[in-house]
N, C-alpha and C. Protein backbone atom coordinates (compact mmCIF):
# COMPACT_ATOMS: atom_id res chain seq x y z
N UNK A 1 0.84 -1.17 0.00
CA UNK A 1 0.00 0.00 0.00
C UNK A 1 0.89 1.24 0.00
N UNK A 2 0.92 1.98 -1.09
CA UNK A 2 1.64 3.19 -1.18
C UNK A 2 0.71 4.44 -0.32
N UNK A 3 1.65 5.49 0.38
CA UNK A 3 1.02 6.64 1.07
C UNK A 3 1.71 7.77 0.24
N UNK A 4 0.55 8.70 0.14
CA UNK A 4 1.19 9.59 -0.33
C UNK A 4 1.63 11.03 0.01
N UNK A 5 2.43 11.52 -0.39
CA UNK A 5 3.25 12.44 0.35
C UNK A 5 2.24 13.59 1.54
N UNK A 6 0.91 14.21 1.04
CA UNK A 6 -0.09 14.75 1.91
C UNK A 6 -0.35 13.83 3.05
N UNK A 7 -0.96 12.82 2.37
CA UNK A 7 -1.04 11.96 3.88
C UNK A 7 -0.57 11.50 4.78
N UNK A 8 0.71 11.37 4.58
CA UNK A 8 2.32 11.57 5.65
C UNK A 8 1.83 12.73 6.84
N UNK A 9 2.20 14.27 5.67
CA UNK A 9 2.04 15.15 6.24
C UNK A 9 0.79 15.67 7.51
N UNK A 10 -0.28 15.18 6.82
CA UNK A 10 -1.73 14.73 7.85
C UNK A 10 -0.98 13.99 8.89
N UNK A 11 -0.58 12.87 8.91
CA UNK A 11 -0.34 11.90 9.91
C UNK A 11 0.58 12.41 11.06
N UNK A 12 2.00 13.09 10.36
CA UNK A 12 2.94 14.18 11.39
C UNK A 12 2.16 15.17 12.15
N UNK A 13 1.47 15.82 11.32
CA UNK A 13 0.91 17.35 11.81
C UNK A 13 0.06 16.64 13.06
N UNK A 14 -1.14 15.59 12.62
CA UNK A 14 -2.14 15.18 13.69
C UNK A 14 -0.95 15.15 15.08
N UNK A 15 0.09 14.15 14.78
CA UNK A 15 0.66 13.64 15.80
C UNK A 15 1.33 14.86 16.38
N UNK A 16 2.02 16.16 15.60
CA UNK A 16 2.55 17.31 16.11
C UNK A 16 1.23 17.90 17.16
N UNK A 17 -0.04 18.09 16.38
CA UNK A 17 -1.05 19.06 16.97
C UNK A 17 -1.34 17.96 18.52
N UNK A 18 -1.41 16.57 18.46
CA UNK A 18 -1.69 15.74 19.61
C UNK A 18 -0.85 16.33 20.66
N UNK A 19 0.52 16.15 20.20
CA UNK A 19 1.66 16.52 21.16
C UNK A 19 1.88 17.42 22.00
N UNK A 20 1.75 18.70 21.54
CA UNK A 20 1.79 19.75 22.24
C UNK A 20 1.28 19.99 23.09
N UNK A 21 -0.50 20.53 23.14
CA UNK A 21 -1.38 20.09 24.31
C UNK A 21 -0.95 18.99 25.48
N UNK A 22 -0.88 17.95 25.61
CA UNK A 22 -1.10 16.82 25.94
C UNK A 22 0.01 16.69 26.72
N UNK A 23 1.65 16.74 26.06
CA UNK A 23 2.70 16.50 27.05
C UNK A 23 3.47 17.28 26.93
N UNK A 24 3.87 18.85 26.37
CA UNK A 24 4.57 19.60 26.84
C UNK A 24 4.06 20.49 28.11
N UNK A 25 2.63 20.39 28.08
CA UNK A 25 2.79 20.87 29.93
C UNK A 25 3.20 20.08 31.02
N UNK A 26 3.04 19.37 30.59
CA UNK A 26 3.60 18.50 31.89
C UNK A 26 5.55 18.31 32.13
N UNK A 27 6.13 18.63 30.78
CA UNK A 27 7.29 18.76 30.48
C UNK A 27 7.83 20.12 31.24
N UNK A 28 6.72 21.38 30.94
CA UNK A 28 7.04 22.69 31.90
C UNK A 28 6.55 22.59 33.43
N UNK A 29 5.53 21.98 33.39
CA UNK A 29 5.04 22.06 35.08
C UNK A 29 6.22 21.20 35.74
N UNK A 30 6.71 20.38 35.33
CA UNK A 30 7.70 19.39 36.17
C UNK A 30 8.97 20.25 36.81
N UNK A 31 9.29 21.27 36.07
CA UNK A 31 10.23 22.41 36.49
C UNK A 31 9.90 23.08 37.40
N UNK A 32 8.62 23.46 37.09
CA UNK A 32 8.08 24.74 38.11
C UNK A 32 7.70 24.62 39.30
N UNK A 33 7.49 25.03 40.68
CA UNK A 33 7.01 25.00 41.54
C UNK A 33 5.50 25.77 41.82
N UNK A 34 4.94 24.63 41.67
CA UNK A 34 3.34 24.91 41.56
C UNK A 34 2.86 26.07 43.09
N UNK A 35 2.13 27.00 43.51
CA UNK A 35 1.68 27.60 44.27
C UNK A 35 0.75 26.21 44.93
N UNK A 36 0.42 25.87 46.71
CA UNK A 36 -0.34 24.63 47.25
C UNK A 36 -1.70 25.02 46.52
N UNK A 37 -2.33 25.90 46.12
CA UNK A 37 -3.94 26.88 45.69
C UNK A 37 -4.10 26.02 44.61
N UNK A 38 -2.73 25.67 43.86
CA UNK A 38 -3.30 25.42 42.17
C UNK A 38 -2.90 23.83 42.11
N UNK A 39 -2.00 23.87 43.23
CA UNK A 39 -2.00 22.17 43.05
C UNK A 39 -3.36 21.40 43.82
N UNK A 40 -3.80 22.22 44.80
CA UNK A 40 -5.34 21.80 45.25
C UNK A 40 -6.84 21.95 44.13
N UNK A 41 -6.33 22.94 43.39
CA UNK A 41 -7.36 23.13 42.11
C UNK A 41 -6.88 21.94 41.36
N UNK A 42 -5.91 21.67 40.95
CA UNK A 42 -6.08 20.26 39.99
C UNK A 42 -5.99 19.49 40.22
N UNK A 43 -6.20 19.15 41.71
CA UNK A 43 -6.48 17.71 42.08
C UNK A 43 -8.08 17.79 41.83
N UNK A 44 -8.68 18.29 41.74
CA UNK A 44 -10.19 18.18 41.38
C UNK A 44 -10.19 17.95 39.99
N UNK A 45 -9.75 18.14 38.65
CA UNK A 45 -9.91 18.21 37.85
C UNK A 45 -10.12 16.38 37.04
N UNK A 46 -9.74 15.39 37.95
CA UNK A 46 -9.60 13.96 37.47
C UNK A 46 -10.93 13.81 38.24
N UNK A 47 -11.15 14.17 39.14
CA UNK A 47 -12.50 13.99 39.46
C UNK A 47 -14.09 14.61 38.48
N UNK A 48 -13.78 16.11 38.34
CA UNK A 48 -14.50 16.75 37.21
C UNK A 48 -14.77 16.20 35.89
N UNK A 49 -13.83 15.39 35.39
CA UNK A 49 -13.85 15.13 34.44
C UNK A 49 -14.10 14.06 33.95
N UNK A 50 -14.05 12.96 34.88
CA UNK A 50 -14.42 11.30 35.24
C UNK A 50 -16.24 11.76 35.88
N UNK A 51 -17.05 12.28 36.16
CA UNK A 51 -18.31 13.20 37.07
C UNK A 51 -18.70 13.50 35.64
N UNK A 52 -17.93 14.24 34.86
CA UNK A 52 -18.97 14.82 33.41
C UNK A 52 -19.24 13.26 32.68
N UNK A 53 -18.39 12.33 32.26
CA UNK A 53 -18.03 11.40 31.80
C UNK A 53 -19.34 10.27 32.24
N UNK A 54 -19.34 10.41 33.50
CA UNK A 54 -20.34 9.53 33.84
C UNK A 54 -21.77 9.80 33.85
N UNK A 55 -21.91 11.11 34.16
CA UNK A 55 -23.35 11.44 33.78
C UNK A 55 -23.81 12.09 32.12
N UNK A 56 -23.01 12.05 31.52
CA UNK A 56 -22.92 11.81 30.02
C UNK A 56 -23.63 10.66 29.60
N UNK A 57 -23.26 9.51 30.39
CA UNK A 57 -23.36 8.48 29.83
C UNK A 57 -24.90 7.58 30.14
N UNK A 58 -25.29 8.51 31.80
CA UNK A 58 -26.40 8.59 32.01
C UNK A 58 -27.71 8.87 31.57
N UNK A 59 -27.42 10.24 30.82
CA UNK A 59 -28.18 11.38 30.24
C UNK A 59 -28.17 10.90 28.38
N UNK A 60 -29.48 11.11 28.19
CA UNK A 60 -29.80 10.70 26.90
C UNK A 60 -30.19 11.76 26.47
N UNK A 61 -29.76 12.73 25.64
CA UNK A 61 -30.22 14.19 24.77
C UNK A 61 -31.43 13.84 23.62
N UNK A 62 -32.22 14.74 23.40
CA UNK A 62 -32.41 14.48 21.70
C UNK A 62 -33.01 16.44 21.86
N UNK A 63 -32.82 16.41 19.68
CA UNK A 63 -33.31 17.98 20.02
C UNK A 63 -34.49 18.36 20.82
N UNK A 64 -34.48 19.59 21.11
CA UNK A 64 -35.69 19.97 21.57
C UNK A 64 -36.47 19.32 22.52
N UNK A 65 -35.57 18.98 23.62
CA UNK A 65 -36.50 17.77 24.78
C UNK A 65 -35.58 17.92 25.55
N UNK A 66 -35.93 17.97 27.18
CA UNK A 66 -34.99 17.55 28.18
C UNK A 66 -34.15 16.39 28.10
N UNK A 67 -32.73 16.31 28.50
CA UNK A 67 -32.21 15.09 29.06
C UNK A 67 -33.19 14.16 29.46
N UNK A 68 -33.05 12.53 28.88
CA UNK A 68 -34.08 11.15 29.76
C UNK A 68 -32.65 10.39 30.24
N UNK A 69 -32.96 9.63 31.68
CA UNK A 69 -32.07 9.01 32.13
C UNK A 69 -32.18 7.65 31.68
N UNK A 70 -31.04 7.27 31.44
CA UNK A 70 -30.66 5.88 30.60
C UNK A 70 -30.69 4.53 31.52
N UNK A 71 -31.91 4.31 31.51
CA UNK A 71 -32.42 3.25 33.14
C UNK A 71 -31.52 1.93 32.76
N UNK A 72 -31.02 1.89 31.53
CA UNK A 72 -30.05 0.50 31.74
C UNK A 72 -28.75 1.33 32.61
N UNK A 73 -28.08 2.09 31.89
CA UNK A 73 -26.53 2.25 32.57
C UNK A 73 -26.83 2.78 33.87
N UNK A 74 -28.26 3.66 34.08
CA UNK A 74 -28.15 3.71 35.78
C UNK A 74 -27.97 2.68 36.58
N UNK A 75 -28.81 1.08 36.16
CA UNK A 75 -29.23 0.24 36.69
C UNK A 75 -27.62 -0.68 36.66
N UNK A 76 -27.02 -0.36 35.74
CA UNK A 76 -25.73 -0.83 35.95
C UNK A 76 -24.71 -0.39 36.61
N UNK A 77 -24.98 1.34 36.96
CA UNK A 77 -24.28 1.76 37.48
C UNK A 77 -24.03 1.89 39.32
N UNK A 78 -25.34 1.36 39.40
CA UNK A 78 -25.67 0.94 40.94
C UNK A 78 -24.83 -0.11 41.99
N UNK A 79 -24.63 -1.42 41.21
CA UNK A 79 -23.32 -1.93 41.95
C UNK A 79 -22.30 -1.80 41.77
N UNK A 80 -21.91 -1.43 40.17
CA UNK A 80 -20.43 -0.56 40.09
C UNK A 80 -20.33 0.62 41.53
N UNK A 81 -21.34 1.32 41.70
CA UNK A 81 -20.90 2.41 42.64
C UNK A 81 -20.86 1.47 43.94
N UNK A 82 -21.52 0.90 44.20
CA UNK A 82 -21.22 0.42 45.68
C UNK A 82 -20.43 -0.90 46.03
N UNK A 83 -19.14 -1.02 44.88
CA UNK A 83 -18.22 -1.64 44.73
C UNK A 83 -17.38 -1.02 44.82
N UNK A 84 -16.97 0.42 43.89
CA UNK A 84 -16.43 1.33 44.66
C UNK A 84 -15.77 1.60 45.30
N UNK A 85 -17.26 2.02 46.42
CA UNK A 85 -17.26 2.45 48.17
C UNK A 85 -16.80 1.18 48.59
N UNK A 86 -17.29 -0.16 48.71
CA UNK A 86 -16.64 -0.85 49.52
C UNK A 86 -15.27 -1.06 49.18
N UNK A 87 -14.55 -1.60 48.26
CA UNK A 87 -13.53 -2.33 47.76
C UNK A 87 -12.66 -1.09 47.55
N UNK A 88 -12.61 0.06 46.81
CA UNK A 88 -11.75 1.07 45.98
C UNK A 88 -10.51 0.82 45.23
N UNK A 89 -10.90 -0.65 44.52
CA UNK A 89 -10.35 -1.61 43.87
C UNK A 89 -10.33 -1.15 42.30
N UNK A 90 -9.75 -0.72 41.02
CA UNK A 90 -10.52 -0.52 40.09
C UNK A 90 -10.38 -1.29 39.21
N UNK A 91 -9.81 -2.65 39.98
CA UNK A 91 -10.02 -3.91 39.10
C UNK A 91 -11.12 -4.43 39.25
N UNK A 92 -11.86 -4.78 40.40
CA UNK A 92 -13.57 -5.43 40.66
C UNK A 92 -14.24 -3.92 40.67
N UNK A 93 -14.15 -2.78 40.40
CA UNK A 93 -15.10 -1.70 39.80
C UNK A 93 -15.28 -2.11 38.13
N UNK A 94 -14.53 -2.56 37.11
CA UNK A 94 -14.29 -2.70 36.03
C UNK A 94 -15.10 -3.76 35.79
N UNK A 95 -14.69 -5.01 36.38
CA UNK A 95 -15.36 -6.38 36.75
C UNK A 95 -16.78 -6.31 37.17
N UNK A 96 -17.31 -5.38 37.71
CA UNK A 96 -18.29 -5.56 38.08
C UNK A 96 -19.36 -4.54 37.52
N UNK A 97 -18.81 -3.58 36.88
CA UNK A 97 -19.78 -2.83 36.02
C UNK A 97 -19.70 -3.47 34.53
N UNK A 98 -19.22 -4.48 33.99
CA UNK A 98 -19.22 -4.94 32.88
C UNK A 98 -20.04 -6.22 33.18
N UNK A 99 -19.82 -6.85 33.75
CA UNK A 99 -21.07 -7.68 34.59
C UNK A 99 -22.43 -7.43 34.93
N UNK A 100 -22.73 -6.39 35.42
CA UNK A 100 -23.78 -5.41 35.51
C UNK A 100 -24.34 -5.27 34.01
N UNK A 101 -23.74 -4.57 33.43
CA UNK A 101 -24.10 -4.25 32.22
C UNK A 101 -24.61 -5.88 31.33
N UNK A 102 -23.65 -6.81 31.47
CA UNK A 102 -24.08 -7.61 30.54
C UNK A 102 -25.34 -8.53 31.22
N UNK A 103 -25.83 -8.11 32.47
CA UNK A 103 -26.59 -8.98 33.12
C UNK A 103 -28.15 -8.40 32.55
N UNK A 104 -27.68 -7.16 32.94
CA UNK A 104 -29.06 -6.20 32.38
C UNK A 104 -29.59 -6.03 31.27
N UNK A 105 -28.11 -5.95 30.05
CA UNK A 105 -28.70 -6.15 28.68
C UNK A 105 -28.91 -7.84 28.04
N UNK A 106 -29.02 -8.77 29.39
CA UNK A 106 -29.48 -10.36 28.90
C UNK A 106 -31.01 -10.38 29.47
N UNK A 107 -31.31 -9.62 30.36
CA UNK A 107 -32.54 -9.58 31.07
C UNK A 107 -33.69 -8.88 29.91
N UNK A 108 -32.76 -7.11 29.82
CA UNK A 108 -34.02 -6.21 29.12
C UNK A 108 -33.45 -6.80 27.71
């Protein structure tokens, strides 16, 4: 399979434009000495963003209509969460919301 010379260029640039964002801050923050304010602000941010992620996945859009909640992944998401809390394992959180899920979509 021959590539041709544009599509190279696509393939570099994607991987240039990936790069930058992604791991040269962390290349400058590793130098710097963070203020305790901003290293306490981004410890929230893996939380924020795993919180949007999940109720995304909850929330069912269509135009012109409120959000409907997605009664399978809630219903799956019920012992995932209180696997969680007990264990804070995220090998039997994984295990057990994929289980969940496949129990619920053999039932409904």
């Amino acid at each position: 399979m021959a590539i041709s010379t544009y599509t190279l260029f696509v393939i570099i640039g994607c991987g240039i434009v990936t790069f930058i964002p992604r791991v040269l801050p962390f290349i400058f923050v590793r130098k710097l000495a963070l203020p305790d304010i901003v290293i306490r602000f981004l410890s929230f941010v893996p939380l924020a963003i795993l919180t949007a992620l999940f109720v995304q996945s909850l929330l069912t859009t269509s135009k012109n209509a409120f959000p409907v909640i997605n009664m399978e992944n809630l219903l799956a998401s019920l012992p995932t969460i209180i696997t969680a809390i007990l264990t804070k394992n995220l090998m039997w959180i994984v295990i057990v919301g994929i289980i969940s899920m496949a129990v619920i979509r053999l039932i409904l």
